[in-house]
Protein backbone atom coordinates (compact mmCIF):
# COMPACT_ATOMS: atom_id res chain seq x y z
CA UNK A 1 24.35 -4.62 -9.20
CA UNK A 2 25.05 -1.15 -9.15
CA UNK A 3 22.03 1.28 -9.56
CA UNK A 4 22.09 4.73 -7.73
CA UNK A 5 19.87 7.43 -5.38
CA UNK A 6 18.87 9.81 -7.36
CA UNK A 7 18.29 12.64 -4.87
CA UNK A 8 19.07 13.03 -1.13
CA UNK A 9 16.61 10.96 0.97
CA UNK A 10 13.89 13.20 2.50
CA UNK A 11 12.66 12.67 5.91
CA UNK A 12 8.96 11.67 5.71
CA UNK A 13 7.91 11.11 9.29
CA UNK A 14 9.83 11.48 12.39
CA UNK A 15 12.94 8.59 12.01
CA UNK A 16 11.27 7.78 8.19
CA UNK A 17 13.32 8.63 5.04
CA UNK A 18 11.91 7.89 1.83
CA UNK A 19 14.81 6.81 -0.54
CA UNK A 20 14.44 7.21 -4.02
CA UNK A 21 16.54 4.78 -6.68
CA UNK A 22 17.07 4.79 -10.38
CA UNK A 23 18.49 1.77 -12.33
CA UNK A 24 16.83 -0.34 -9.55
CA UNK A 25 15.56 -3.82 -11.32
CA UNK A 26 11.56 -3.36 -10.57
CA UNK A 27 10.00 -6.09 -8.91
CA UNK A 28 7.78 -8.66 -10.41
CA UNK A 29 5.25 -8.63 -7.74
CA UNK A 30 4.82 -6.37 -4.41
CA UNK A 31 6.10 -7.85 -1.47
CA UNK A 32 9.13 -8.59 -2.72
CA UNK A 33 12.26 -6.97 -1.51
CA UNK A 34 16.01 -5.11 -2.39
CA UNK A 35 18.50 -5.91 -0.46
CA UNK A 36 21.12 -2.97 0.22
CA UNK A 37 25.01 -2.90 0.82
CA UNK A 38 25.33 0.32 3.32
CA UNK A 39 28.26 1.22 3.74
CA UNK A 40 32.27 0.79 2.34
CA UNK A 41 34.17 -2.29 1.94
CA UNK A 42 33.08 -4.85 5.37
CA UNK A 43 32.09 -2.43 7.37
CA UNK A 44 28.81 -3.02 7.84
CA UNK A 45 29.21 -6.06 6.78
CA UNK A 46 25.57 -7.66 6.36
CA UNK A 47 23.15 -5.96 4.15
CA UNK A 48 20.15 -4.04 4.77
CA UNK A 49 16.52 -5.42 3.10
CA UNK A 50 14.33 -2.93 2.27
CA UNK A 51 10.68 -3.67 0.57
CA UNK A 52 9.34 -1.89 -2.26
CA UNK A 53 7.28 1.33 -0.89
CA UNK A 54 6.20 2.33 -5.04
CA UNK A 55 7.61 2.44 -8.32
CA UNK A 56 7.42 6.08 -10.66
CA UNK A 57 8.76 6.47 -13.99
CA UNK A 58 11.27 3.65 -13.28
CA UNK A 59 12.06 5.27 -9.86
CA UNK A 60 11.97 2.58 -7.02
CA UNK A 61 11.43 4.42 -3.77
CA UNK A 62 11.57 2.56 -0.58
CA UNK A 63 10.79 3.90 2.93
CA UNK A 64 13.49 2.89 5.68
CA UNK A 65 13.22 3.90 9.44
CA UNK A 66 16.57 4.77 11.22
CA UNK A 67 16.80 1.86 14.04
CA UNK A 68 20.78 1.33 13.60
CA UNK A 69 23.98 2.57 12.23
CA UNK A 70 23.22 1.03 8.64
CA UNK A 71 19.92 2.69 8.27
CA UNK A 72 21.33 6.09 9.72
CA UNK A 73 23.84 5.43 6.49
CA UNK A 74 21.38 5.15 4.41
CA UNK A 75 19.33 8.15 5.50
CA UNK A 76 22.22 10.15 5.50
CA UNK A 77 23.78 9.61 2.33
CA UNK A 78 24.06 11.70 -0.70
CA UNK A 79 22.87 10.75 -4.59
CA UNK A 80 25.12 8.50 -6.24
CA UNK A 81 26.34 4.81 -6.74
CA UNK A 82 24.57 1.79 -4.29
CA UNK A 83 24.89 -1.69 -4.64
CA UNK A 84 21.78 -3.43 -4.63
CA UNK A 85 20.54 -7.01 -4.63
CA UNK A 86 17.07 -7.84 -6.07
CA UNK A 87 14.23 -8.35 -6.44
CA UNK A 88 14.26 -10.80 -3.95
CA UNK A 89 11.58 -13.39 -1.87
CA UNK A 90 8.09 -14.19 -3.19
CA UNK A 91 5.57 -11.25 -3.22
CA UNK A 92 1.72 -11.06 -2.65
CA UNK A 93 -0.64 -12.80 -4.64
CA UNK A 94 -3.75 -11.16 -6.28
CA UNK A 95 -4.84 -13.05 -8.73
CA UNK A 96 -8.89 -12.52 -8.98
CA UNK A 97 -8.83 -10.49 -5.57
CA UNK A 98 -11.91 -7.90 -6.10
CA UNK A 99 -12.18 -6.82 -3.02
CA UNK A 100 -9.16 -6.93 -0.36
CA UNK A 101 -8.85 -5.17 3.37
CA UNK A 102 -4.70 -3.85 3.81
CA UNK A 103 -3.93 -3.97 7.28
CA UNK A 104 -0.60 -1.89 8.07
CA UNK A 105 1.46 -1.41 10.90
CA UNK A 106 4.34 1.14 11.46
CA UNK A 107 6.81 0.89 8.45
CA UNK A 108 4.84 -2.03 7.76
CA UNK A 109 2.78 0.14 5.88
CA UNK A 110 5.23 0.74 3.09
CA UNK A 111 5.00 -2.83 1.46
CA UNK A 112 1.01 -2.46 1.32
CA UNK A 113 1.17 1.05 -0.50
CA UNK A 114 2.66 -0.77 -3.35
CA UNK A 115 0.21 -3.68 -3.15
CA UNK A 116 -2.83 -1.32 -2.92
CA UNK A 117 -2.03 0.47 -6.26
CA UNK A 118 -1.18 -2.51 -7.70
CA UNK A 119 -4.88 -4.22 -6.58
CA UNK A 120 -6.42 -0.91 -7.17
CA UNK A 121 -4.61 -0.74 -11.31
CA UNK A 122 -6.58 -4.25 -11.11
CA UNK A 123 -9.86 -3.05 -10.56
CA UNK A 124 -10.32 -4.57 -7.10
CA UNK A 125 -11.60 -2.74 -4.01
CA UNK A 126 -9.04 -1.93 -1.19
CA UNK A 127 -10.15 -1.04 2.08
CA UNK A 128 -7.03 0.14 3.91
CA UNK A 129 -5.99 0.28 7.68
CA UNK A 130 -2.96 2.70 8.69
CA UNK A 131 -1.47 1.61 12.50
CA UNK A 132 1.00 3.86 14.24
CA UNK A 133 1.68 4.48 17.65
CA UNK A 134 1.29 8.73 16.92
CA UNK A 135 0.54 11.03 14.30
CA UNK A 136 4.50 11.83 14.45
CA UNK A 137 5.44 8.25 13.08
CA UNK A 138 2.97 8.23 9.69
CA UNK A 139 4.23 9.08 6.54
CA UNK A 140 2.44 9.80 3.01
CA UNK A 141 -0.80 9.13 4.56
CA UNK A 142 -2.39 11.52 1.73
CA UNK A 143 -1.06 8.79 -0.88
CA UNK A 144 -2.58 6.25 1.04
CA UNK A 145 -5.99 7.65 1.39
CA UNK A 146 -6.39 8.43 -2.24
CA UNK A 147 -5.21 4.64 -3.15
CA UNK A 148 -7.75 3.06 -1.24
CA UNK A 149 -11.56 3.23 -1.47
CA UNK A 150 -11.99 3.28 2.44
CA UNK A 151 -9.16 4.63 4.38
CA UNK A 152 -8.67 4.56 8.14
CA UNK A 153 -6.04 5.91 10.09
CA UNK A 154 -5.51 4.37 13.76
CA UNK A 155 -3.26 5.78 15.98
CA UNK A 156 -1.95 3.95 19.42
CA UNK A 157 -2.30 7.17 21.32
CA UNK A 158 -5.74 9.04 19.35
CA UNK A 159 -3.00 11.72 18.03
CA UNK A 160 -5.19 11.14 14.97
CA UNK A 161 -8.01 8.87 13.29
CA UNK A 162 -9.37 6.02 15.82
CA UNK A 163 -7.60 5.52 18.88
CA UNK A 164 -6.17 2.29 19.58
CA UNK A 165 -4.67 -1.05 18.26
CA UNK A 166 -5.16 -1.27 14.04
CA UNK A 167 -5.89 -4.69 15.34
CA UNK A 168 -9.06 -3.65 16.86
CA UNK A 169 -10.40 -1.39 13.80
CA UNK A 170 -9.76 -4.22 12.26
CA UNK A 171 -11.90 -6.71 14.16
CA UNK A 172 -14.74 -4.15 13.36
CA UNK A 173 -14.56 -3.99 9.77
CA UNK A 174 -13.80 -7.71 9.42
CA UNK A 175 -17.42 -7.84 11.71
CA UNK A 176 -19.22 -5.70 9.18
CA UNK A 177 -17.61 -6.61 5.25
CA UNK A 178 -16.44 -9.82 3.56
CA UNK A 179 -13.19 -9.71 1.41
CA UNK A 180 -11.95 -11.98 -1.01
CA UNK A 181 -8.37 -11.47 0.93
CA UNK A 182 -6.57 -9.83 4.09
CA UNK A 183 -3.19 -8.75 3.61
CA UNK A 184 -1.18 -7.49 6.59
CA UNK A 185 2.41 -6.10 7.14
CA UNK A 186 3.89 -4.96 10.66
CA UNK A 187 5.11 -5.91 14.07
CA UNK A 188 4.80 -9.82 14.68
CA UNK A 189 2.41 -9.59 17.29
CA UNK A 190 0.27 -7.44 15.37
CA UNK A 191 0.00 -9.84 12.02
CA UNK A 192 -0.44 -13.02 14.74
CA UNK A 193 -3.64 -11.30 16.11
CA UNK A 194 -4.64 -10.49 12.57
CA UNK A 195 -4.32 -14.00 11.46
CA UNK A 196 -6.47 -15.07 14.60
CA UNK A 197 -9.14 -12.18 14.16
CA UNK A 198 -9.63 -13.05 10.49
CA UNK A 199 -12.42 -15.62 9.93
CA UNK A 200 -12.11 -18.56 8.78
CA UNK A 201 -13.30 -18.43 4.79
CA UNK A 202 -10.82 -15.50 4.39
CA UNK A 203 -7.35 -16.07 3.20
CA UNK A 204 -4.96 -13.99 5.18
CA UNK A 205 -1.45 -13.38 3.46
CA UNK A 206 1.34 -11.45 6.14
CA UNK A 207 4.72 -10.07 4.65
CA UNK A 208 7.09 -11.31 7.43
CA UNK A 209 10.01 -8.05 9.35
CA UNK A 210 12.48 -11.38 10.05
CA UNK A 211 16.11 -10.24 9.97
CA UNK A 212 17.10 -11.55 7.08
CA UNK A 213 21.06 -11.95 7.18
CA UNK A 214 22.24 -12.73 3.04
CA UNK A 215 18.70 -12.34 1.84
CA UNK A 216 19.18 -14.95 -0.71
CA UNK A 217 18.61 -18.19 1.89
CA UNK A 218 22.34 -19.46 2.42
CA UNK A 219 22.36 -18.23 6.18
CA UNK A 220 19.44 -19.84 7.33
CA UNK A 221 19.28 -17.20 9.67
CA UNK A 222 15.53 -16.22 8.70
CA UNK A 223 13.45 -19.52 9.57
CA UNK A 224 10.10 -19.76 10.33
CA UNK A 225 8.04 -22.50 11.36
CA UNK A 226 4.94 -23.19 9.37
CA UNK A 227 3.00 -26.34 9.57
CA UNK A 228 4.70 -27.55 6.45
CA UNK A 229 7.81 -27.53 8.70
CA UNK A 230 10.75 -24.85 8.83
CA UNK A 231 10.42 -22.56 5.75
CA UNK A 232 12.95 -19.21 4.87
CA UNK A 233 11.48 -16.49 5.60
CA UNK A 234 13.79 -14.32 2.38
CA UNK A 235 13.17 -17.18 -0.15
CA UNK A 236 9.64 -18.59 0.66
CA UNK A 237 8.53 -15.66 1.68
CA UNK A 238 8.68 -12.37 3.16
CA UNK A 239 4.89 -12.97 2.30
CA UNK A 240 3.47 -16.16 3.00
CA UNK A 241 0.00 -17.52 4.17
CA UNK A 242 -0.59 -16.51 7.65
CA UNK A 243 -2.71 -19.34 8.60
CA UNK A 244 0.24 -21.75 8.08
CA UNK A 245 2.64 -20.11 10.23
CA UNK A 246 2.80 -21.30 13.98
CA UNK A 247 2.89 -18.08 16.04
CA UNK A 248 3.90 -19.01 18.80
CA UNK A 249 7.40 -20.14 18.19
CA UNK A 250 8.10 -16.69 16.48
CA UNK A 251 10.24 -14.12 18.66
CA UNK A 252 7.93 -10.96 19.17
């Protein structure tokens, strides 16, 4: 379908645009994901999926980092007509969640901002973890900080908040709280040690960064291996239970 940016996208961090969309059909559950044509006629050719950073007055806003030619299309380009796929893939689940630890990393954040409101509208508790590698790469952390009840930034390099892995601030809150559920977004190797740092009695949902080729599951180009056997990660997930997902055979 045809919706359309509604203003020129507006660098948020260093090589993160936030992109804002009218006429965008609004998700039915965060997690889920719009799939975006980025350039004219073939050229690119394979679309670029995008999860949903928040929704305002029937804006959808998504957060894309520049790692390409498509994104840098995207980033650069100026308010009018896109063609957009979605809402696509299952989303997060919630139901009777009262108290939930967010663990983002990079622009795996954007996905959990949504989530967090969303948890937060439903009267849970969120106790949210921001990873970056520096101060340089976060974006909208003052939106973050006043969704959650306990926010904690982590930084790679100390540039601000705790220094270190998000994976290890992590460890320490999962030591000292219980949560009815851990949800977790960012580089593979990051959700993998989340899944084996969370205990046991916790569910642990992860919203998978697979390149997902058509988005819709005919290129079978997203498969993941779970213990239920192969699984897509665009159509079963990009969020799916971390616990079932064999690690190991995932590219990191």
């Amino acid at each position: 379908m045809v919706a359309e940016i509604i203003e020129k996208p507006r660098e948020v961090s260093l090589n993160h645009y936030l992109i804002r969309i009218g006429r965008c059909p609004q998700p039915a559950y965060p997690g889920q994901f719009i799939s975006i044509k980025t350039g004219e006629g073939t050229d690119p050719l394979i679309r670029r999926p995008f999860s949903i950073y928040d929704i305002k007055d029937d804006i959808t806003e998504i957060i894309i980092q520049v790692v390409g030619r498509g994104t840098r299309l995207i980033s650069t380009s100026m308010p009018g007509p896109v063609d957009i796929l979605g809402p696509l893939g299952r989303g997060f689940s919630m139901e009777g969640v009262k108290k939930a630890l967010l663990v983002g990393g990079g622009v795996g954040n954007a996905p959990l901002f949504y989530l967090g409101n969303k948890l937060k509208t439903n009267g849970a508790s969120v106790t949210y973890l921001y990873g970056s590698r520096s101060k340089d790469f976060m974006y909208m952390t003052g939106e973050y900080a006043a969704m959650a009840h306990t926010f904690i930034p982590v930084t790679d390099d100390g540039t601000t908040g705790k220094r270190g892995f998000v994976t290890e601030a992590a460890r320490e809150v999962l030591a000292s709280e219980d949560f009815d559920m851990v949800y977790t977004c960012g580089p593979t190797p990051m959700m993998a040690e989340m899944v084996r740092i969370t205990p046991a009695h916790i569910p642990i949902e992860v919203s998978l960064e697979n390149y997902f080729g058509c988005g819709i599951g005919l290129c079978v180009g997203c498969t993941v291996e779970t213990t239920a056997g192969f699984r897509r990660a665009c159509m079963d997930g990009p969020v799916m239970d971390g616990k079932s997902i064999l690690w190991d055979t995932l590219a990191h």
